[in-house]
C-alpha atoms as a PDB file:
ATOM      1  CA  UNK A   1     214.482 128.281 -26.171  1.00  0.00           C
ATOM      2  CA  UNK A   2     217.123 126.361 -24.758  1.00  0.00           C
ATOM      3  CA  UNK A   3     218.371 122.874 -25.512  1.00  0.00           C
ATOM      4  CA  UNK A   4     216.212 120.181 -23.522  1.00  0.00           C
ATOM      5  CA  UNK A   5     217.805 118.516 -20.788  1.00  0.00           C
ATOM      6  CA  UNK A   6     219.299 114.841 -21.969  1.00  0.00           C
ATOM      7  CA  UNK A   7     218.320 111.975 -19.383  1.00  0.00           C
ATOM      8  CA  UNK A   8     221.368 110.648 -17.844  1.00  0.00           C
ATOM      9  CA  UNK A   9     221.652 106.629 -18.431  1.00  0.00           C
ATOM     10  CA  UNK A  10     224.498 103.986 -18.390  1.00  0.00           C
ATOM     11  CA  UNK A  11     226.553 102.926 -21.326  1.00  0.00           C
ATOM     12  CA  UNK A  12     224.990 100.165 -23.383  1.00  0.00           C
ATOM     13  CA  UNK A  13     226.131  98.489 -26.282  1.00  0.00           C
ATOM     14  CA  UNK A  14     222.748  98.242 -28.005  1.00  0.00           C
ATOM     15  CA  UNK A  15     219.074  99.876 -27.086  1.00  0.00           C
ATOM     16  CA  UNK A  16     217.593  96.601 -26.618  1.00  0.00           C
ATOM     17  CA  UNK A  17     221.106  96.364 -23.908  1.00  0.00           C
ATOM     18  CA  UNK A  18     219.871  98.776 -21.089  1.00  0.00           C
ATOM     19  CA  UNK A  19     216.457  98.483 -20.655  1.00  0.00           C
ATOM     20  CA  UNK A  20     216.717  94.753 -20.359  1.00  0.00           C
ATOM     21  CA  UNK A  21     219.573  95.233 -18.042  1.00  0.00           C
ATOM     22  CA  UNK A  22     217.209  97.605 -16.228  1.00  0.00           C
ATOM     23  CA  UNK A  23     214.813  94.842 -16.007  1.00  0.00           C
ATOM     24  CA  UNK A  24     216.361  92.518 -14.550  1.00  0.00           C
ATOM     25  CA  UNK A  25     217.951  94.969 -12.071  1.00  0.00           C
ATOM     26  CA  UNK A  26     214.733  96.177 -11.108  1.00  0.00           C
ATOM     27  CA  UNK A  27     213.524  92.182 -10.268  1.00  0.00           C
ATOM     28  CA  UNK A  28     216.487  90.875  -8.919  1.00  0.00           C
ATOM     29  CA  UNK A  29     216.844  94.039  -6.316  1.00  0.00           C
ATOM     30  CA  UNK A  30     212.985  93.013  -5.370  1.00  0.00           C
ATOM     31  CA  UNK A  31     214.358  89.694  -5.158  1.00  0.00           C
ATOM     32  CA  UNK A  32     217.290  90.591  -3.025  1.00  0.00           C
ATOM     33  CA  UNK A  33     215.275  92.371  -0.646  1.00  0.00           C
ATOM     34  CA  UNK A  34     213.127  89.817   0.197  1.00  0.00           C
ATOM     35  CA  UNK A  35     215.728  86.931   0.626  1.00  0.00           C
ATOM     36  CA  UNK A  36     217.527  89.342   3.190  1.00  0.00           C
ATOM     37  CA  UNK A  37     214.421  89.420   5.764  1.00  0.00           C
ATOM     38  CA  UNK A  38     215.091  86.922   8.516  1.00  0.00           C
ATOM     39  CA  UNK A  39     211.798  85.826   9.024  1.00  0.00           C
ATOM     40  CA  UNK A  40     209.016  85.477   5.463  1.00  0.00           C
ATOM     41  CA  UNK A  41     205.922  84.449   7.566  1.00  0.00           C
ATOM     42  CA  UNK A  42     206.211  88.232   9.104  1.00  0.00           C
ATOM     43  CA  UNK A  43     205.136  90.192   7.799  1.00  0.00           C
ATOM     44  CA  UNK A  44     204.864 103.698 -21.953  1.00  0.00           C
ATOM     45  CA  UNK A  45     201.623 103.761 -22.181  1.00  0.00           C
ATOM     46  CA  UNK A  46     198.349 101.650 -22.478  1.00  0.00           C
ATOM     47  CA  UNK A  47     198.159  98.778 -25.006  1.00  0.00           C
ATOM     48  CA  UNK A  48     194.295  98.829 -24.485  1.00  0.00           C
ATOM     49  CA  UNK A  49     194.049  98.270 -28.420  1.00  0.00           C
ATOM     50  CA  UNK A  50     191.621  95.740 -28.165  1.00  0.00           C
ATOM     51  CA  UNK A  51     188.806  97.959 -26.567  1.00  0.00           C
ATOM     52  CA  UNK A  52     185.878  99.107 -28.762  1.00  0.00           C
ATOM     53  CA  UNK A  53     185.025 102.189 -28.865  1.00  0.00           C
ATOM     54  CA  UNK A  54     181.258 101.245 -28.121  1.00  0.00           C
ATOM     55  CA  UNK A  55     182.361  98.995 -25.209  1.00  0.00           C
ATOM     56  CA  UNK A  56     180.703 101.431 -22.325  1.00  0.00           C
ATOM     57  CA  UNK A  57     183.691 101.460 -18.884  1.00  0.00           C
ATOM     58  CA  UNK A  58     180.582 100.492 -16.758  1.00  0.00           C
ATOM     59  CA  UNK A  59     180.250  96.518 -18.506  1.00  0.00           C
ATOM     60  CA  UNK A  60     184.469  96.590 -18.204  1.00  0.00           C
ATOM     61  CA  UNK A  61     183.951  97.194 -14.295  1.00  0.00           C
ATOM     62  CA  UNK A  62     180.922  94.750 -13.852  1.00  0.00           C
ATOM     63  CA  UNK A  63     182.584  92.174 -15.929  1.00  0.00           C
ATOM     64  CA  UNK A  64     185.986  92.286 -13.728  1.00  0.00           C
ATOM     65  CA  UNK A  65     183.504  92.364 -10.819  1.00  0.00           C
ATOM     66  CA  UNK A  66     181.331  89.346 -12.114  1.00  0.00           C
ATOM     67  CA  UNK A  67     184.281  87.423 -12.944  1.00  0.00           C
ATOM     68  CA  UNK A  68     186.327  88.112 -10.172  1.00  0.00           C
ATOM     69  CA  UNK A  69     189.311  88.858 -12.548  1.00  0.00           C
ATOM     70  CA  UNK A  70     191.316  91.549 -13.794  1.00  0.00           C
ATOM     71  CA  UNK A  71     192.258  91.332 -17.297  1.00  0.00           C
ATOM     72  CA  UNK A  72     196.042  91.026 -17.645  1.00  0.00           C
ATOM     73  CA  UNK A  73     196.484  94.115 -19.984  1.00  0.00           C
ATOM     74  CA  UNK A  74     195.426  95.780 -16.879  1.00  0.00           C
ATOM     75  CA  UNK A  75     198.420  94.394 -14.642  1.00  0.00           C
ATOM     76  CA  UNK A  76     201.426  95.313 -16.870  1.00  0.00           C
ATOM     77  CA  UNK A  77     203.215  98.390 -16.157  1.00  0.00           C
ATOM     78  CA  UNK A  78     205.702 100.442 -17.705  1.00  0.00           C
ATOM     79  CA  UNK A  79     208.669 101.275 -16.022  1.00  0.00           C
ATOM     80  CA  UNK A  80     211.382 104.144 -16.522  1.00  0.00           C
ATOM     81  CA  UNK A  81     214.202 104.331 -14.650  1.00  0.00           C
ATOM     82  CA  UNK A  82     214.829 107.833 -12.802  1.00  0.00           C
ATOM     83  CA  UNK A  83     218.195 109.372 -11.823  1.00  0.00           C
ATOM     84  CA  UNK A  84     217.580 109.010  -7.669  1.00  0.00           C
ATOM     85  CA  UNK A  85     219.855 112.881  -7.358  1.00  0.00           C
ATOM     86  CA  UNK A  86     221.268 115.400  -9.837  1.00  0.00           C
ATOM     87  CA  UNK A  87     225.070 114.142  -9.804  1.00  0.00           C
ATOM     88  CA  UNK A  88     225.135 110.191  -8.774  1.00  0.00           C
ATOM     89  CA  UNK A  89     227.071 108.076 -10.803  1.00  0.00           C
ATOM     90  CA  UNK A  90     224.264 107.024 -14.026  1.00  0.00           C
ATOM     91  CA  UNK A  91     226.804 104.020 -14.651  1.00  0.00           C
ATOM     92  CA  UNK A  92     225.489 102.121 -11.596  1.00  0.00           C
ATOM     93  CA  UNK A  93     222.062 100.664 -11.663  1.00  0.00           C
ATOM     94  CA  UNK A  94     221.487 100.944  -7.850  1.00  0.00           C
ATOM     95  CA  UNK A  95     221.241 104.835  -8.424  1.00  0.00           C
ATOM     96  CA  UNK A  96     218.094 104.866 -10.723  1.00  0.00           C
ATOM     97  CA  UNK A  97     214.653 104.568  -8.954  1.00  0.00           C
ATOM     98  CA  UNK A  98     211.415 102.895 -11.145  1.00  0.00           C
ATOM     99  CA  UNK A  99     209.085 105.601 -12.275  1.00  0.00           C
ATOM    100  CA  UNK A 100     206.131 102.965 -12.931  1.00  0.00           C
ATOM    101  CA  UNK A 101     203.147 103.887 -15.278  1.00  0.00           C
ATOM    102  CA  UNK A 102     199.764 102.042 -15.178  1.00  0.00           C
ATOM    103  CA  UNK A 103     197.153 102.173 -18.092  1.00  0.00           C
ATOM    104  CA  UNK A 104     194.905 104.753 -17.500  1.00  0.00           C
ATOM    105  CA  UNK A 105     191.866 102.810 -16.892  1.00  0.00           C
ATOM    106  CA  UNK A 106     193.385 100.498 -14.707  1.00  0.00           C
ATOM    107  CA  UNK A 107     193.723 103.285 -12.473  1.00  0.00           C
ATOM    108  CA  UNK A 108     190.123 104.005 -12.969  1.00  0.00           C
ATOM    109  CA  UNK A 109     188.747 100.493 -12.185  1.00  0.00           C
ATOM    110  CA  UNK A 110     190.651 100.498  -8.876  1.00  0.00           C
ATOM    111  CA  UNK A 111     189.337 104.016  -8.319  1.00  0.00           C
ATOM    112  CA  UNK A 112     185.666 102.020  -8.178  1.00  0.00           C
ATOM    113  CA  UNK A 113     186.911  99.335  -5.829  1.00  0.00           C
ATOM    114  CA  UNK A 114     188.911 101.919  -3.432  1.00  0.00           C
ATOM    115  CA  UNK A 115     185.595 103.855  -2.719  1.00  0.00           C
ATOM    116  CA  UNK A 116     183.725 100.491  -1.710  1.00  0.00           C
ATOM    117  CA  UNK A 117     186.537  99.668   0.592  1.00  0.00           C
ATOM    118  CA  UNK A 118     186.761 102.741   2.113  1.00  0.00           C
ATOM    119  CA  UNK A 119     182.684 102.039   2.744  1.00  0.00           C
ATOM    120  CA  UNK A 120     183.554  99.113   4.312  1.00  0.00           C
ATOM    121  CA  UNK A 121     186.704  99.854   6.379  1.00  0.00           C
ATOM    122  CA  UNK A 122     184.571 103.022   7.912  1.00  0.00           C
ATOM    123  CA  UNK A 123     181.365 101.717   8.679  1.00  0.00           C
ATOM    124  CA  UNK A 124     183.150  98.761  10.167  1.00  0.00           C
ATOM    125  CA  UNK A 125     185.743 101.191  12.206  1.00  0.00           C
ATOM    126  CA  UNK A 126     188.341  98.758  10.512  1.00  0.00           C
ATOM    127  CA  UNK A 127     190.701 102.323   9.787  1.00  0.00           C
ATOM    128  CA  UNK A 128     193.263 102.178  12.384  1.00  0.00           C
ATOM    129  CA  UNK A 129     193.157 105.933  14.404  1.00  0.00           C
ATOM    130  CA  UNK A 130     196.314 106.534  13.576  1.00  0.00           C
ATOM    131  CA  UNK A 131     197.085 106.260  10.297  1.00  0.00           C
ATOM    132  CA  UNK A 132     197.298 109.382   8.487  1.00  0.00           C
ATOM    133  CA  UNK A 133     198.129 107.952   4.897  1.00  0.00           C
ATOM    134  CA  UNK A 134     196.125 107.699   1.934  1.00  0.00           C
ATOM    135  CA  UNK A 135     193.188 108.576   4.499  1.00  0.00           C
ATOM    136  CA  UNK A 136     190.494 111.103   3.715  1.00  0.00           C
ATOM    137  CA  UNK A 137     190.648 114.384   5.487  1.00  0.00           C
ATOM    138  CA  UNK A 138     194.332 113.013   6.628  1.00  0.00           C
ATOM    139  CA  UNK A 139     197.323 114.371   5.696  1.00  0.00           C
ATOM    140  CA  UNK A 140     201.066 114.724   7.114  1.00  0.00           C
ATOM    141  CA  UNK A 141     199.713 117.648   9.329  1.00  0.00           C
ATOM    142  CA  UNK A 142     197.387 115.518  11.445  1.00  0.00           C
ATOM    143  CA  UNK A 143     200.413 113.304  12.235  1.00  0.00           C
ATOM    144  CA  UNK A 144     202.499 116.302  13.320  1.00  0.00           C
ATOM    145  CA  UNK A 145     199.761 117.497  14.837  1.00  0.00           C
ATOM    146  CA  UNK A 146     199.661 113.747  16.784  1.00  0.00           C
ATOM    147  CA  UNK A 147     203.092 113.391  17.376  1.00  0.00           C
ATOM    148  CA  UNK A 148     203.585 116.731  18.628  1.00  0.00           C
ATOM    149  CA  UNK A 149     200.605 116.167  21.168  1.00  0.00           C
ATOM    150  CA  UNK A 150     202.115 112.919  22.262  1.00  0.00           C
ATOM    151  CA  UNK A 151     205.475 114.615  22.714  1.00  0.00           C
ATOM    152  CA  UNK A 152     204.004 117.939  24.965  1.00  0.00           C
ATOM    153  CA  UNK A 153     201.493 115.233  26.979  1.00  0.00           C
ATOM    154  CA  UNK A 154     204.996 113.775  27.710  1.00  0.00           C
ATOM    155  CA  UNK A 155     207.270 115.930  28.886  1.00  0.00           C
ATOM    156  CA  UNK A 156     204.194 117.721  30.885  1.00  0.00           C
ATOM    157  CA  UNK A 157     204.220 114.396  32.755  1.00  0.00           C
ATOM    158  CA  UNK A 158     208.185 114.565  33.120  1.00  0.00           C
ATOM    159  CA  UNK A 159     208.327 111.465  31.149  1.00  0.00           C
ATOM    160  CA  UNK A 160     211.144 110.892  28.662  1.00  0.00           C
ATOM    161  CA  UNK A 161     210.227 110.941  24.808  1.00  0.00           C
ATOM    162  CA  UNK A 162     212.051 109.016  22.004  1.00  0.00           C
ATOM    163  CA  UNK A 163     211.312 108.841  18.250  1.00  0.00           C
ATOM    164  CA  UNK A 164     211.619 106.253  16.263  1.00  0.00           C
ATOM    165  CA  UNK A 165     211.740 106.476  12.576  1.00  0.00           C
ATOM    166  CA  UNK A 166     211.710 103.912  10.407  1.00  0.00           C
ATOM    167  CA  UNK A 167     212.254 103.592   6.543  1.00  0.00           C
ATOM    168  CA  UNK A 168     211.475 100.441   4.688  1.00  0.00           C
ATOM    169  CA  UNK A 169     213.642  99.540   1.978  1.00  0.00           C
ATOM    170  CA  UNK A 170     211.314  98.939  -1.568  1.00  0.00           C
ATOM    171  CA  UNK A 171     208.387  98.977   0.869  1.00  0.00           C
ATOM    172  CA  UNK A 172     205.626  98.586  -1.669  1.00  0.00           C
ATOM    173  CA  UNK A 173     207.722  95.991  -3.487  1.00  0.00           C
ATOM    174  CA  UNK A 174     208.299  92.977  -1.335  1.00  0.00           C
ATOM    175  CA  UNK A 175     204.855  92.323   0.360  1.00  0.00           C
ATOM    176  CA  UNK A 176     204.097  88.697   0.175  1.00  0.00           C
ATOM    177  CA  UNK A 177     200.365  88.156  -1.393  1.00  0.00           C
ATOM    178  CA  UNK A 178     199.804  85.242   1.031  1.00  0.00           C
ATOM    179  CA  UNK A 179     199.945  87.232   3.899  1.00  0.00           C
ATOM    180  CA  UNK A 180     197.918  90.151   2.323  1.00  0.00           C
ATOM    181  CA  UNK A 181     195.302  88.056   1.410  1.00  0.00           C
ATOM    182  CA  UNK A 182     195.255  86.736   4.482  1.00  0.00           C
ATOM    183  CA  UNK A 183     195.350  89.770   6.507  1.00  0.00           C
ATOM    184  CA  UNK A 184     192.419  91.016   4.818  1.00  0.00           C
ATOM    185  CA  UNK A 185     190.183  87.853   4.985  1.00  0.00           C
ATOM    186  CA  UNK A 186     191.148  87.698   8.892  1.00  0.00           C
ATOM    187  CA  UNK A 187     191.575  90.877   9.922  1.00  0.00           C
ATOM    188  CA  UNK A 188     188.988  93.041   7.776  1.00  0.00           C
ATOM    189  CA  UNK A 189     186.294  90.595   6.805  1.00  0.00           C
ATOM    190  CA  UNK A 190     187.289  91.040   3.336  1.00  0.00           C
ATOM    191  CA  UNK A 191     186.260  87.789   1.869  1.00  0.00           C
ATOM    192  CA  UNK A 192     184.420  85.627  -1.017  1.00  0.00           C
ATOM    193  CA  UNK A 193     184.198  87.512  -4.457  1.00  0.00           C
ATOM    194  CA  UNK A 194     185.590  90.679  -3.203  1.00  0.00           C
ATOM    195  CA  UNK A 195     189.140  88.794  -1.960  1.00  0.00           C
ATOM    196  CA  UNK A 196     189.023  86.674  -4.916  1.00  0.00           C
ATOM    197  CA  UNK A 197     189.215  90.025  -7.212  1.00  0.00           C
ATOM    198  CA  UNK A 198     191.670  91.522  -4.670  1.00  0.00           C
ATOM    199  CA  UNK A 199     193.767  88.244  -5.306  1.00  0.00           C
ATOM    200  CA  UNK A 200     193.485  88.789  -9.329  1.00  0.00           C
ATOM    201  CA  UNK A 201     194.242  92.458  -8.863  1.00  0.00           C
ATOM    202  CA  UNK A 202     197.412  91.817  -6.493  1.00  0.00           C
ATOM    203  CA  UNK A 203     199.369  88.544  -8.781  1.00  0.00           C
ATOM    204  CA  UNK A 204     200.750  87.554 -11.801  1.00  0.00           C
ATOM    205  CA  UNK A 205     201.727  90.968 -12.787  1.00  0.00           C
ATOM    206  CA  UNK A 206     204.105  91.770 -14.833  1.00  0.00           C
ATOM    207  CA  UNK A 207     206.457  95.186 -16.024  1.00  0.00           C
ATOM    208  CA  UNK A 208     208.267  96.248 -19.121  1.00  0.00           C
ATOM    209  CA  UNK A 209     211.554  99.160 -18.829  1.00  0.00           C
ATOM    210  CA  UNK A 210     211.032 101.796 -21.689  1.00  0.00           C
ATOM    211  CA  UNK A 211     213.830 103.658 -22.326  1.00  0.00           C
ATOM    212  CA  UNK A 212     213.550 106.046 -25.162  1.00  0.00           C
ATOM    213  CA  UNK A 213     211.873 103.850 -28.030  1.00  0.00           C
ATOM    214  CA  UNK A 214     212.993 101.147 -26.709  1.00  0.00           C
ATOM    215  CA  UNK A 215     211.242  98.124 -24.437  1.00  0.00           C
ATOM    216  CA  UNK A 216     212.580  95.298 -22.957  1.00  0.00           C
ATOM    217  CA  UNK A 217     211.544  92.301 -22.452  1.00  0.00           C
ATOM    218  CA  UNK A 218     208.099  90.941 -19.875  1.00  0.00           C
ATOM    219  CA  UNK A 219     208.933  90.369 -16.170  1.00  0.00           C
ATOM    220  CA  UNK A 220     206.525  88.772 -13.785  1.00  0.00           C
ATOM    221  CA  UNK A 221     206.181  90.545 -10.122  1.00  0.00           C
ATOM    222  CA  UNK A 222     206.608  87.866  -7.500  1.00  0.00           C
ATOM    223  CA  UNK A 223     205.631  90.240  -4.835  1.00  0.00           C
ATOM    224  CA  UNK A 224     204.424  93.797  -3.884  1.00  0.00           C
ATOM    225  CA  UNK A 225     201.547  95.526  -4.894  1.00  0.00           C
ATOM    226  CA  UNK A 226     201.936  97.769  -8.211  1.00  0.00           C
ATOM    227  CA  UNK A 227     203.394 101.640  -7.671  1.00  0.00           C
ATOM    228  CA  UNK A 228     201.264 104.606  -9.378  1.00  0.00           C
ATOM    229  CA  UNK A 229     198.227 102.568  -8.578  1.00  0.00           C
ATOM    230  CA  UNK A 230     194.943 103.959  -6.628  1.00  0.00           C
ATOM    231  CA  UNK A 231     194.588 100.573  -3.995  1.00  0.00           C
ATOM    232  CA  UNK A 232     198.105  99.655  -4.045  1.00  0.00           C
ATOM    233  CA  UNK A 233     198.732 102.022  -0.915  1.00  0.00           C
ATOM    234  CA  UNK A 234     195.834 101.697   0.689  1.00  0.00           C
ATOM    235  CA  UNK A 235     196.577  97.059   0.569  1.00  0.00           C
ATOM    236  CA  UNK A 236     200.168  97.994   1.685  1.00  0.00           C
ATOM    237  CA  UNK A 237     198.947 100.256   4.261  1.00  0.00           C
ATOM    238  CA  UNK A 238     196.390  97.709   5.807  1.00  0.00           C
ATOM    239  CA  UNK A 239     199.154  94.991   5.340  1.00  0.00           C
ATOM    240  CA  UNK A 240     201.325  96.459   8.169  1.00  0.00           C
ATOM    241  CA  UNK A 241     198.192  96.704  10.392  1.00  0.00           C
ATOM    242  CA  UNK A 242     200.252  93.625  12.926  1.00  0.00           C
ATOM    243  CA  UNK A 243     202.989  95.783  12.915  1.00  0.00           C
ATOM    244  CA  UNK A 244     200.922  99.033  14.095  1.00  0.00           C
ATOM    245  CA  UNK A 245     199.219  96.680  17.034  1.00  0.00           C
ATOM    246  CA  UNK A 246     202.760  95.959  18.316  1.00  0.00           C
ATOM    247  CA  UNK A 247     203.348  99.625  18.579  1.00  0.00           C
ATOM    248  CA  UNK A 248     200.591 100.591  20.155  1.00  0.00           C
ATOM    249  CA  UNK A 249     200.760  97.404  22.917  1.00  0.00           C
ATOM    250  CA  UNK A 250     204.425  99.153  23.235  1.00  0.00           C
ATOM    251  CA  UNK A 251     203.829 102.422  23.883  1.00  0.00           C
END
């Protein structure tokens, strides 16, 4: 068997050094991001020790439900940083993506709160036609399949076509909670109990950088809603809703 591939990572002087370097690159590029945008009002495992073994998942959910909270074990996730390509320099920072992990049942509570808001989204028609992401019975093929439509209705009418792509820099990272929160009690009816457990889900939460054996030290999330989580696509996805009107009014 051959030798196992050794993680690239910068030089550090200690293994406490680098991960906490890491974390504060990690927050301050968030942080960065977000005092760049002209206008704000625009849009290592699970430490679930303290769980009993006779504690049954359903009281978990309907307690977080009841109480409108989710506990704060729940929020924290565990970051590693990630060589972005084979051959970039691994002694600067801006190279290395987050690879964030979420404790398992996290995941599995917001797997019970993603299927009641897809209820609610559909038999409201609240799912904007054309989104394709995180959709069921979506996929990249049924916005080719759009876009290439568009594109042949188009030039059949001897009209001129031009694509516009965009790519948003730490997208999931720098959405403002206000807003969300506010797009969803204004925009989808999401309100009372359900947007006060939305709220609990989305802030004060908080990641750790492992690195090898090694973690560094807690930093709180300002903004964004958390990557490698079931409803953290689906909030940033009905965030940009404004942004998808303007389009359409556009085209």
């Amino acid at each position: 068997m051959g030798k196992q591939q050794q993680t690239l990572l910068p030089s550090s002087s200690s293994d406490l050094e680098l991960p906490n370097s890491f974390a504060d690159f990690f927050i301050n590029k968030v942080v960065t991001i977000r005092d760049g945008l002209r206008d704000q009002n625009i849009v290592k495992g699970d430490n679930m020790a303290f769980l009993q073994a006779d504690v049954e998942f359903t009281d978990i959910v309907n307690a977080s439900f009841d109480e409108k909270i989710v506990p704060s074990d729940f929020k924290q996730a565990f970051v590693r940083p990630l060589l972005k390509k084979p051959g970039f320099d691994s002694e600067i920072y801006k190279n290395y993506r987050p690879v964030s992990n979420l404790p398992f049942i996290s995941k599995t509570l917001e797997k019970v709160v993603d299927k009641r808001l897809d209820v609610h989204l559909d038999s409201n028609s609240l799912c904007d036609p054309l989104q394709s992401a995180y959709r069921p019975r979506h996929s990249t093929e049924t916005t080719l399949a759009r876009v290439h439509h568009d594109i042949n209705e188009a030039l059949d009418k001897q009209s001129s076509v031009v694509l516009v792509l965009l790519d948003l820099s730490a997208a999931f990272n720098v959405i403002d909670h206000r807003i969300l929160l506010e797009h969803l009690s204004f925009a989808y009816g999401i309100t009372g109990c359900a947007l006060k457990w939305i709220k609990s889900y989305s802030t004060d939460r908080h990641q750790r950088v492992v690195i090898g054996t090694t973690t560094s030290k807690k930093c709180h999330l300002k903004f964004g809603v958390p990557q490698d989580s079931v409803l953290g696509p689906k909030l940033y996805c009905l965030y940009l809703k404004p942004i998808v009107k303007y389009v359409v009014v556009m085209a």
